[in-house]
N, C-alpha and C. Protein backbone atom coordinates (compact mmCIF):
# COMPACT_ATOMS: atom_id res chain seq x y z
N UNK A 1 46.15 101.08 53.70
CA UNK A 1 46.61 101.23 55.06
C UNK A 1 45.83 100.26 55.95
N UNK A 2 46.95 99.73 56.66
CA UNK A 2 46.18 98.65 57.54
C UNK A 2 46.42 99.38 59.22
N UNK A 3 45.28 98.70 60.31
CA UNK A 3 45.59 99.11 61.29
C UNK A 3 46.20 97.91 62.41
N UNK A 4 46.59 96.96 61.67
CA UNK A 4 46.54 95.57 62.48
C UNK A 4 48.23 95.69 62.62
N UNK A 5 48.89 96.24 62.76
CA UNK A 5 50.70 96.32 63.14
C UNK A 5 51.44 95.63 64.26
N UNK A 6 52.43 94.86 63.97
CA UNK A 6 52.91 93.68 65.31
C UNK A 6 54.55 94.45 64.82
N UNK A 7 54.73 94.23 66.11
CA UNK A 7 56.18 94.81 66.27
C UNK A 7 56.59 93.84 67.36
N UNK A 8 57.77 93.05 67.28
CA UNK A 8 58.28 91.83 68.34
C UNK A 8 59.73 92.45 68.55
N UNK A 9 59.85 92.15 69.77
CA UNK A 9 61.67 92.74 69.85
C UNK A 9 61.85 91.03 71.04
N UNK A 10 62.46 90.23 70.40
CA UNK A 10 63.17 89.06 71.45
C UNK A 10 64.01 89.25 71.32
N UNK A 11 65.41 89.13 72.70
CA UNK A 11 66.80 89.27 73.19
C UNK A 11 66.36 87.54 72.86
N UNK A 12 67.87 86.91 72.13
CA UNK A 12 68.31 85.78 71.50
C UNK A 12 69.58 85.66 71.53
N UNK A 13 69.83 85.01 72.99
CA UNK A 13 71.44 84.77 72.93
C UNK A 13 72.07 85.63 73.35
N UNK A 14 73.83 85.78 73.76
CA UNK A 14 74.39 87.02 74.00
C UNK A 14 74.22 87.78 72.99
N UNK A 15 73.77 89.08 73.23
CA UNK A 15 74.09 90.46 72.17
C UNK A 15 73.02 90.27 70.64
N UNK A 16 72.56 89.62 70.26
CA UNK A 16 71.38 88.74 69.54
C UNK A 16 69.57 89.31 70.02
N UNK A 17 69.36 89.68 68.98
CA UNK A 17 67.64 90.23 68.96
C UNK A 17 67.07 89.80 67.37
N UNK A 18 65.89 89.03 68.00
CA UNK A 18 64.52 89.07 66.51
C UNK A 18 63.98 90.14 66.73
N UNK A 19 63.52 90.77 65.80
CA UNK A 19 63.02 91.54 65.62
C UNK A 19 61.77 91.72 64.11
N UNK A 20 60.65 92.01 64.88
CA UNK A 20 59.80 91.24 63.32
C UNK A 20 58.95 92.61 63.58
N UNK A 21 58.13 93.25 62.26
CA UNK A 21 57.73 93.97 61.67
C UNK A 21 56.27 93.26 60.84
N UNK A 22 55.08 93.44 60.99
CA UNK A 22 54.09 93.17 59.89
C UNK A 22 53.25 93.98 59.98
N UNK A 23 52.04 93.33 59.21
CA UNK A 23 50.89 94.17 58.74
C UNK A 23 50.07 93.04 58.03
N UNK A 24 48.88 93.72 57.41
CA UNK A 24 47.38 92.77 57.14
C UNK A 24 48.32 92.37 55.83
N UNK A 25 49.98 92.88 55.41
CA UNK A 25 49.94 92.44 53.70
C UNK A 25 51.32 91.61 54.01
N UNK A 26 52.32 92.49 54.81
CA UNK A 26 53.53 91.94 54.40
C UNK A 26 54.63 91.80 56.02
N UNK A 27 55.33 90.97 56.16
CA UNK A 27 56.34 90.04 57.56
C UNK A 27 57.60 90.31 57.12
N UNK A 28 58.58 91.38 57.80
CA UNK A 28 59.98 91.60 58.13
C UNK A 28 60.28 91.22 59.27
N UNK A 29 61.35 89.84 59.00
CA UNK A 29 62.14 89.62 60.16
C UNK A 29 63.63 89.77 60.17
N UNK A 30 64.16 90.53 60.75
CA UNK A 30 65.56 90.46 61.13
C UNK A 30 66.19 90.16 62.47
N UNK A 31 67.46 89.36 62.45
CA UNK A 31 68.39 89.39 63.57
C UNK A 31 69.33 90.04 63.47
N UNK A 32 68.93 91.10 64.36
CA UNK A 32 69.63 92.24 64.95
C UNK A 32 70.85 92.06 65.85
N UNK A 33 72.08 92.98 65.51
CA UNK A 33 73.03 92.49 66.65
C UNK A 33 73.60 93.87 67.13
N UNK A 34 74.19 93.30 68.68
CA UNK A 34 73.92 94.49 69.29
C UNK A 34 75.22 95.49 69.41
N UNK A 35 75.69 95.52 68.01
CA UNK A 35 76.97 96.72 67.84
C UNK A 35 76.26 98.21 67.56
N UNK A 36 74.64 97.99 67.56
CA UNK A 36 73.77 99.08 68.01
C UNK A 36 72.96 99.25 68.88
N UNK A 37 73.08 100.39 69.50
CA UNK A 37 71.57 100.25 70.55
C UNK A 37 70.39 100.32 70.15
N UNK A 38 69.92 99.27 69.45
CA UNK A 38 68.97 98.93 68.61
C UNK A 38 67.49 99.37 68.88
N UNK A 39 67.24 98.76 70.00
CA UNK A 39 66.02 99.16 70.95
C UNK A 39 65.94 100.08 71.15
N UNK A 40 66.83 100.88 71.40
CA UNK A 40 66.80 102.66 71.53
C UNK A 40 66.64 103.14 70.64
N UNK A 41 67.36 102.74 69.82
CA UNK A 41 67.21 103.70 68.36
C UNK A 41 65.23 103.84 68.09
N UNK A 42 65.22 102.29 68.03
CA UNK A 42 63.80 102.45 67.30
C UNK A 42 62.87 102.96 68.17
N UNK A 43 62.89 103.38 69.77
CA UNK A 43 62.19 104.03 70.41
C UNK A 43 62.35 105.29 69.93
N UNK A 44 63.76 106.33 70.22
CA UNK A 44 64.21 107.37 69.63
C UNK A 44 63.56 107.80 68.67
N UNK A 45 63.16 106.61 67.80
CA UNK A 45 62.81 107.39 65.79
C UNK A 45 60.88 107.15 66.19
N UNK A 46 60.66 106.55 66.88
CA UNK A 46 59.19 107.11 66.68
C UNK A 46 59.09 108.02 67.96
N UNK A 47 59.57 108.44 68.83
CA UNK A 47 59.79 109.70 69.61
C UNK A 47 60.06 110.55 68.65
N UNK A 48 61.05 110.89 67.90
CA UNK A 48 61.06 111.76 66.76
C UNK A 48 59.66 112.03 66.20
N UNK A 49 58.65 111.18 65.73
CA UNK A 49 57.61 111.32 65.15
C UNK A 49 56.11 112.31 65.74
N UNK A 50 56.84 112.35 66.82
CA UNK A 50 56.00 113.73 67.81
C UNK A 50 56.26 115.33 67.80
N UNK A 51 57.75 115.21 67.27
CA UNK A 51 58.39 116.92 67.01
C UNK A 51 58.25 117.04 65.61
N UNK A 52 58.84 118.20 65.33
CA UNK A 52 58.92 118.95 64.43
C UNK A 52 59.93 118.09 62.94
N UNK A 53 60.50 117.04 63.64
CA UNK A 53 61.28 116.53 62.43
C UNK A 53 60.48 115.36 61.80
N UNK A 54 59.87 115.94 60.27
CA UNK A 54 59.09 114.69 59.72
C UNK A 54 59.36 113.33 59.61
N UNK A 55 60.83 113.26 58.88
CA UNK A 55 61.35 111.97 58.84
C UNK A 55 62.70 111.81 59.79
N UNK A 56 62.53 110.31 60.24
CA UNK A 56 63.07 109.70 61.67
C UNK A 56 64.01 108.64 60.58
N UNK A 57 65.26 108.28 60.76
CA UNK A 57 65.82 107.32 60.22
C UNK A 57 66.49 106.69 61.16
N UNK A 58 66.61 105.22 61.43
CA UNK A 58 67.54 104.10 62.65
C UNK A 58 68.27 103.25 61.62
N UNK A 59 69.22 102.69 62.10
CA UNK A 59 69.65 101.37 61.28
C UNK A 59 70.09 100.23 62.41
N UNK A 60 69.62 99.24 61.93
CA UNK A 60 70.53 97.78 62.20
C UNK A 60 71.47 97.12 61.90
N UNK A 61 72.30 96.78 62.39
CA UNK A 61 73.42 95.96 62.09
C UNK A 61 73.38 94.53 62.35
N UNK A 62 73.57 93.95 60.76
CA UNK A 62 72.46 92.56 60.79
C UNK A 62 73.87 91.73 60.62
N UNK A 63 75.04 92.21 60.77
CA UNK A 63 76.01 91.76 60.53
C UNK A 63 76.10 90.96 59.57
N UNK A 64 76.33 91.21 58.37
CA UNK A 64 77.00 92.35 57.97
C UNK A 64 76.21 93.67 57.01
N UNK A 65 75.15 92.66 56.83
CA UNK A 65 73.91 93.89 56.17
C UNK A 65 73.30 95.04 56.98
N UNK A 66 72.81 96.28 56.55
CA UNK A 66 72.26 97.12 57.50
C UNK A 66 70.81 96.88 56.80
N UNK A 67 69.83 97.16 57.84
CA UNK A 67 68.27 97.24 57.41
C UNK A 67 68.17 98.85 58.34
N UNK A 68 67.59 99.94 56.93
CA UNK A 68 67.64 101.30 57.49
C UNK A 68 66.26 101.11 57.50
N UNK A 69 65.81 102.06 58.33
CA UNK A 69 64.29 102.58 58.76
C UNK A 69 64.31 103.53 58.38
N UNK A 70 63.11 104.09 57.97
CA UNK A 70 62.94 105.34 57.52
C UNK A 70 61.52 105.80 57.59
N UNK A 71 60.56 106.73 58.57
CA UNK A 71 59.87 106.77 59.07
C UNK A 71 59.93 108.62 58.42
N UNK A 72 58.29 108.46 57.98
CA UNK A 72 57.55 109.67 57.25
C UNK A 72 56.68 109.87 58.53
N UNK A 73 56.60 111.13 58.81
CA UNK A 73 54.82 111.42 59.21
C UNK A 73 54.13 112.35 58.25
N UNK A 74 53.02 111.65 57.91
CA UNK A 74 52.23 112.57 56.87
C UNK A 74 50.75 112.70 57.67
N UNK A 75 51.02 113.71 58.54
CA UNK A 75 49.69 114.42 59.54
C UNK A 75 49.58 113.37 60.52
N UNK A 76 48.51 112.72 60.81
CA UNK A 76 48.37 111.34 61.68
C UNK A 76 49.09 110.18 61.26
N UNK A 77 49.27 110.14 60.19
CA UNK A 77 49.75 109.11 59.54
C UNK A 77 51.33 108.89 59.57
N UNK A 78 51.81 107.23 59.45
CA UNK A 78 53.51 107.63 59.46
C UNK A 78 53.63 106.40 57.84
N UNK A 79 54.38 106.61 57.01
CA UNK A 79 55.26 105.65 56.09
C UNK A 79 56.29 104.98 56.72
N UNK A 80 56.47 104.20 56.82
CA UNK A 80 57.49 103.29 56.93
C UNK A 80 58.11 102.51 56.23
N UNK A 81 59.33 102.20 56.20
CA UNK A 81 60.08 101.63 54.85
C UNK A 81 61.40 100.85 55.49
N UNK A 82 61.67 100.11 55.13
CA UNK A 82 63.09 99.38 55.80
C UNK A 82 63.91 98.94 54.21
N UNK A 83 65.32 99.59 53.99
CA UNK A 83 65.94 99.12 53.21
C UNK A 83 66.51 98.18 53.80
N UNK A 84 67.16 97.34 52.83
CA UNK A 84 68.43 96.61 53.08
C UNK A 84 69.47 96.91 52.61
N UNK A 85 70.50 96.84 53.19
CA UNK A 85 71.84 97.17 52.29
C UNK A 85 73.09 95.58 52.77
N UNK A 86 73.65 95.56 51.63
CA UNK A 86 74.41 94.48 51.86
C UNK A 86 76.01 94.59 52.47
N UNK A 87 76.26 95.77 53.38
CA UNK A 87 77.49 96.01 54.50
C UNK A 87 76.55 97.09 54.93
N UNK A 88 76.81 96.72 56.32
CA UNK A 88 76.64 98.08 57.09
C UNK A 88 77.77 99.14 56.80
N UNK A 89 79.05 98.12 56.58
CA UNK A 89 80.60 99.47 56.63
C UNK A 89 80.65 99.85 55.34
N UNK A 90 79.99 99.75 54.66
CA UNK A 90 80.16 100.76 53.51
C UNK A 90 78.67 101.69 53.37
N UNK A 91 77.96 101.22 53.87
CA UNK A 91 76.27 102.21 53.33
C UNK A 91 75.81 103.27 54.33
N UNK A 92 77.04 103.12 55.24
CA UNK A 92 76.09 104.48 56.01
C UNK A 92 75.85 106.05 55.11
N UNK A 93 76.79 106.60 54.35
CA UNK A 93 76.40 107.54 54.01
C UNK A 93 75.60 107.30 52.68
N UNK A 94 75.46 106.12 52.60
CA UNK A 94 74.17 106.00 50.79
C UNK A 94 72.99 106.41 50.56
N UNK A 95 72.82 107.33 49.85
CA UNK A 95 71.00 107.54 50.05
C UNK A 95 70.46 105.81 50.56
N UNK A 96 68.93 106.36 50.89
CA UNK A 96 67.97 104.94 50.90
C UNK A 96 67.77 104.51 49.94
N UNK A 97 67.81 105.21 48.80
CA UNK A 97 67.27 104.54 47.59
C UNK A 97 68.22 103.50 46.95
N UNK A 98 69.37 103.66 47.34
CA UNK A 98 70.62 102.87 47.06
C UNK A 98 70.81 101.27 47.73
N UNK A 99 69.46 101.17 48.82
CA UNK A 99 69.13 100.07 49.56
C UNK A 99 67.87 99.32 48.42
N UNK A 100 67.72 97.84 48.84
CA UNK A 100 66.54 97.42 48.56
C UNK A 100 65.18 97.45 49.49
N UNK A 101 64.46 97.91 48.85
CA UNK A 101 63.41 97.99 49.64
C UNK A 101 62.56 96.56 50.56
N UNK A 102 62.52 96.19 51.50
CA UNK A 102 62.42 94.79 52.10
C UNK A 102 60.64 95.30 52.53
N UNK A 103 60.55 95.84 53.10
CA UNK A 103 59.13 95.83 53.88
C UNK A 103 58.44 97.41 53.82
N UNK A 104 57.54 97.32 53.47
CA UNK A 104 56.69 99.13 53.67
C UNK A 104 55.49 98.79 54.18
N UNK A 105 55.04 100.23 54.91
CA UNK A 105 53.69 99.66 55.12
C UNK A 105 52.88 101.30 55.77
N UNK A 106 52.00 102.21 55.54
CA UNK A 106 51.39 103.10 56.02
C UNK A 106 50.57 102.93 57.28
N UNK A 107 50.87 103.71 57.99
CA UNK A 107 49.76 103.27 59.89
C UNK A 107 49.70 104.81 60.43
N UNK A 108 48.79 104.88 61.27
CA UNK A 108 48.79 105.35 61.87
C UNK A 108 49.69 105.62 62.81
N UNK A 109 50.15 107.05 63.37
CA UNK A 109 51.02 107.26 64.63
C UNK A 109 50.93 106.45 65.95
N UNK A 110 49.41 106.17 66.07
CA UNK A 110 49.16 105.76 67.55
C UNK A 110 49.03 104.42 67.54
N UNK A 111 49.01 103.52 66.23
CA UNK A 111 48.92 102.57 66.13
C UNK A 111 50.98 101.85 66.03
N UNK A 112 51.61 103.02 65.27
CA UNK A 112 53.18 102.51 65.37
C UNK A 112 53.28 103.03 66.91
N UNK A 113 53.19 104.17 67.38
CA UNK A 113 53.86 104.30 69.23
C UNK A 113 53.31 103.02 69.71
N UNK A 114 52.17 102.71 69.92
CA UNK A 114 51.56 101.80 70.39
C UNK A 114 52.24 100.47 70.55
N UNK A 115 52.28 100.30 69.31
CA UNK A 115 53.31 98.42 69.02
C UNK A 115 54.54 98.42 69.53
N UNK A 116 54.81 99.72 69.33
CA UNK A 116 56.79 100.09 70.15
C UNK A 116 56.85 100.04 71.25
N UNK A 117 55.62 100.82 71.96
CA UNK A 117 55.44 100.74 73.41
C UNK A 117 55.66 99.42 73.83
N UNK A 118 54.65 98.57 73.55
CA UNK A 118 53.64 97.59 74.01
C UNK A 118 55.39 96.30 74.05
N UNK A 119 55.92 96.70 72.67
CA UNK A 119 56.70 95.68 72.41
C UNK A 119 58.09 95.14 73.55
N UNK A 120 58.73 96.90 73.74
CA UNK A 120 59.18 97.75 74.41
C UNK A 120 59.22 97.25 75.77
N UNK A 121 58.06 97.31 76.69
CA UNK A 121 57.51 97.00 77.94
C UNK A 121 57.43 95.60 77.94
N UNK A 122 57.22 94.95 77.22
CA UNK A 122 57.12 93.32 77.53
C UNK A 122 58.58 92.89 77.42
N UNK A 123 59.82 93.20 77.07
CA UNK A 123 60.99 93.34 77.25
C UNK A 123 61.55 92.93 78.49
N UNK A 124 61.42 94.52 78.72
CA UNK A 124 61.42 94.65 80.11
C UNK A 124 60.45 94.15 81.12
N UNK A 125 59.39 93.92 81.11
CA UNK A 125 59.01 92.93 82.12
C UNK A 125 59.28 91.62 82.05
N UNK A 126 59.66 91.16 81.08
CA UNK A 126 60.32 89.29 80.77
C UNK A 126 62.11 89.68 81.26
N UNK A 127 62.31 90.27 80.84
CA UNK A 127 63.99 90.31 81.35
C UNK A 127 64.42 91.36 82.83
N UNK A 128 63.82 91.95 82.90
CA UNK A 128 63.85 93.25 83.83
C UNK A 128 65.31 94.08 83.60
N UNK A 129 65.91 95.64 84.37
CA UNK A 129 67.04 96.12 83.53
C UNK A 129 68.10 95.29 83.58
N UNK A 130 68.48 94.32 84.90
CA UNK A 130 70.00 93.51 84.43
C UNK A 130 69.55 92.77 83.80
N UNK A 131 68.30 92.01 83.41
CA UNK A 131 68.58 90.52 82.32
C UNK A 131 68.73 91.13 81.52
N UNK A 132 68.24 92.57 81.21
CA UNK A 132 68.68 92.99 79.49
C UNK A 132 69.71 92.93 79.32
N UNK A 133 70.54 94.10 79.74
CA UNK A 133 71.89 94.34 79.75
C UNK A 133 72.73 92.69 80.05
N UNK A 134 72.26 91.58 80.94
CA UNK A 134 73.48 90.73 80.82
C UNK A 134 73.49 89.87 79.62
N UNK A 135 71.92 89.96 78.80
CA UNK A 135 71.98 89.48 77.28
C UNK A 135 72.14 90.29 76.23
N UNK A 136 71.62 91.72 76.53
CA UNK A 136 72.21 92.94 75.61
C UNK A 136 73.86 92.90 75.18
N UNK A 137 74.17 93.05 76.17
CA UNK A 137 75.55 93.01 76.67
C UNK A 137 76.51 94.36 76.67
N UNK A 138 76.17 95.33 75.50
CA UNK A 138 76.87 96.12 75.58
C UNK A 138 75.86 97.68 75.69
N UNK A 139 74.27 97.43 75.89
CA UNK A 139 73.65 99.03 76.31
C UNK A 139 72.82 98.52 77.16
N UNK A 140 72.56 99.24 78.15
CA UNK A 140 71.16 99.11 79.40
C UNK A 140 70.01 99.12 78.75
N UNK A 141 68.52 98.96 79.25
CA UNK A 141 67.81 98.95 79.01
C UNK A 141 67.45 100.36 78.40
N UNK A 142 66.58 101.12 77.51
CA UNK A 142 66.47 102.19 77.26
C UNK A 142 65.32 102.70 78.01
N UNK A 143 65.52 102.78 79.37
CA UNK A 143 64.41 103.11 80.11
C UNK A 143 63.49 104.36 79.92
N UNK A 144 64.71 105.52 79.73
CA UNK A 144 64.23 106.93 79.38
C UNK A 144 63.47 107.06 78.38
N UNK A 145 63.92 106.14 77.14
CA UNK A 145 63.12 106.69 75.71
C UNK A 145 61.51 106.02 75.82
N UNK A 146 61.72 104.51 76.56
CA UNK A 146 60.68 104.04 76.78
C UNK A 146 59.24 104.76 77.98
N UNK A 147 59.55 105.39 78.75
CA UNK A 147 59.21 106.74 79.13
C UNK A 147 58.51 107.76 78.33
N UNK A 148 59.71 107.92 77.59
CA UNK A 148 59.17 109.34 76.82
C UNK A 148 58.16 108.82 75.89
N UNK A 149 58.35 107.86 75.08
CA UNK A 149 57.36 107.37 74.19
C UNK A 149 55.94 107.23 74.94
N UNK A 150 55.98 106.34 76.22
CA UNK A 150 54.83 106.19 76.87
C UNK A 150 53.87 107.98 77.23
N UNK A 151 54.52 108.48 77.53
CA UNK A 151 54.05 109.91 77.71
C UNK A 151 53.72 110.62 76.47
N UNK A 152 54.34 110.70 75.99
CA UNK A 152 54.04 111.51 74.51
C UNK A 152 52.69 110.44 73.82
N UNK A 153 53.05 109.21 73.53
CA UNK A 153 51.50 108.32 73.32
C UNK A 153 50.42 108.69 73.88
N UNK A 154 50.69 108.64 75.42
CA UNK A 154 49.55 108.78 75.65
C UNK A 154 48.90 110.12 75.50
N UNK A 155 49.80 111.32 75.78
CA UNK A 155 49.33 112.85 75.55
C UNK A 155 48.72 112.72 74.35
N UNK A 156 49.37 112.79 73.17
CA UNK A 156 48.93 113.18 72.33
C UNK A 156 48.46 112.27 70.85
N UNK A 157 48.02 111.16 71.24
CA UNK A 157 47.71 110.07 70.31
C UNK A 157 45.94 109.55 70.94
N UNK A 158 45.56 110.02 71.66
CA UNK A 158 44.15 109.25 71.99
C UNK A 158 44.21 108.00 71.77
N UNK A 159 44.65 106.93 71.78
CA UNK A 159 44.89 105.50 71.66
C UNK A 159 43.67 104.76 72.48
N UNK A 160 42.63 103.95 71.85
CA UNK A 160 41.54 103.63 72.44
C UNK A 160 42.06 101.89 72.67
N UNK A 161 43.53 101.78 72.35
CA UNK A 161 43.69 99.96 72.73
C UNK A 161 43.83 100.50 74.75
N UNK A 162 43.89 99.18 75.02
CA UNK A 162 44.18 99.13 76.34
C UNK A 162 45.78 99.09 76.64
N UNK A 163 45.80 99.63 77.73
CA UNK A 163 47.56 100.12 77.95
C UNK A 163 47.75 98.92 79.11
N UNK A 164 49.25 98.49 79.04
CA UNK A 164 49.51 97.84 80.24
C UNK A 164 50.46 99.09 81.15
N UNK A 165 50.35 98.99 82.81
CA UNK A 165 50.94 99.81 83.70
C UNK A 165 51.98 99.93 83.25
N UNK A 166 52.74 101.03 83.78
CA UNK A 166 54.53 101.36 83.16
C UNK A 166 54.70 100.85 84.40
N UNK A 167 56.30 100.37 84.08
CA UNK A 167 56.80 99.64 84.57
C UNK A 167 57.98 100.55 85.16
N UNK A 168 58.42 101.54 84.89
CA UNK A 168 59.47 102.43 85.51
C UNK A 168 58.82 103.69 85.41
């Protein structure tokens, strides 16, 4: 388990997001497109990681591949795993195991809210809510989840990095 985790979310083009994933071992990059509310989702699934439901699952639509997430909490700790699957329109109901496994990596809770946050908020302060939405194109900014994540982080994660101000 490493504690060094980068999470990047760039808007690229109309409806178009990078989106990169690492750690001290291993670099997932995908371009994300926005026939999902992508950014939400992945706020949503580590908001999940604060209640009662252990595992959080999101997917991307990489057109035409899906990359599923799949998010464990084991006590402080979360697993993370991203399949790939080669159609999104046929794999939604496939187990994960039926995906290839692209990227894993074990972290801490406050270290994944953290990178989501952090990633999250620099978003929105480089685009603010209409630049998202006029390069998103088809969902608003996810202001609420980005909220809730910030609150729940900070309640209940003790996070000793430095926070930047919320922005809504």
């Amino acid at each position: 388990m490493t504690e060094d985790l980068q999470f990047d979310w760039e808007l690229s083009g109309s409806g178009w997001a990078h989106c990169r994933v690492a750690d001290g071992s291993a670099e997932l990059k995908n371009v994300v497109s926005y026939c999902t509310d992508a950014l939400s989702d992945v706020l949503h699934g580590v908001i999940g990681l604060y209640g009662p439901t252990a595992v959080q699952r999101f997917s991307f639509d990489l057109e035409p591949a899906e990359a599923r997430w799949v998010l464990r909490g084991r006590g402080a700790d979360v697993d993370m795993a991203v399949y790939r699957f080669p159609d999104v329109s046929t794999s939604y109901d496939a187990p994960d195991e039926d995906g290839t496994l692209v990227w894993g990596s074990r972290q801490p809770r406050t270290v994944l809210g953290h990178a989501v946050m952090e990633a999250a908020q620099f978003v929105l302060r480089l685009h603010g809510e209409d630049g998202y939405l006029a390069k998103w194109v088809r969902y608003p900014f996810p202001v609420a989840a980005l909220q809730d994540l910030r609150r729940l982080h900070l309640r209940h994660d003790g996070c000793a990095r430095p926070h930047q101000p919320a922005l809504v």
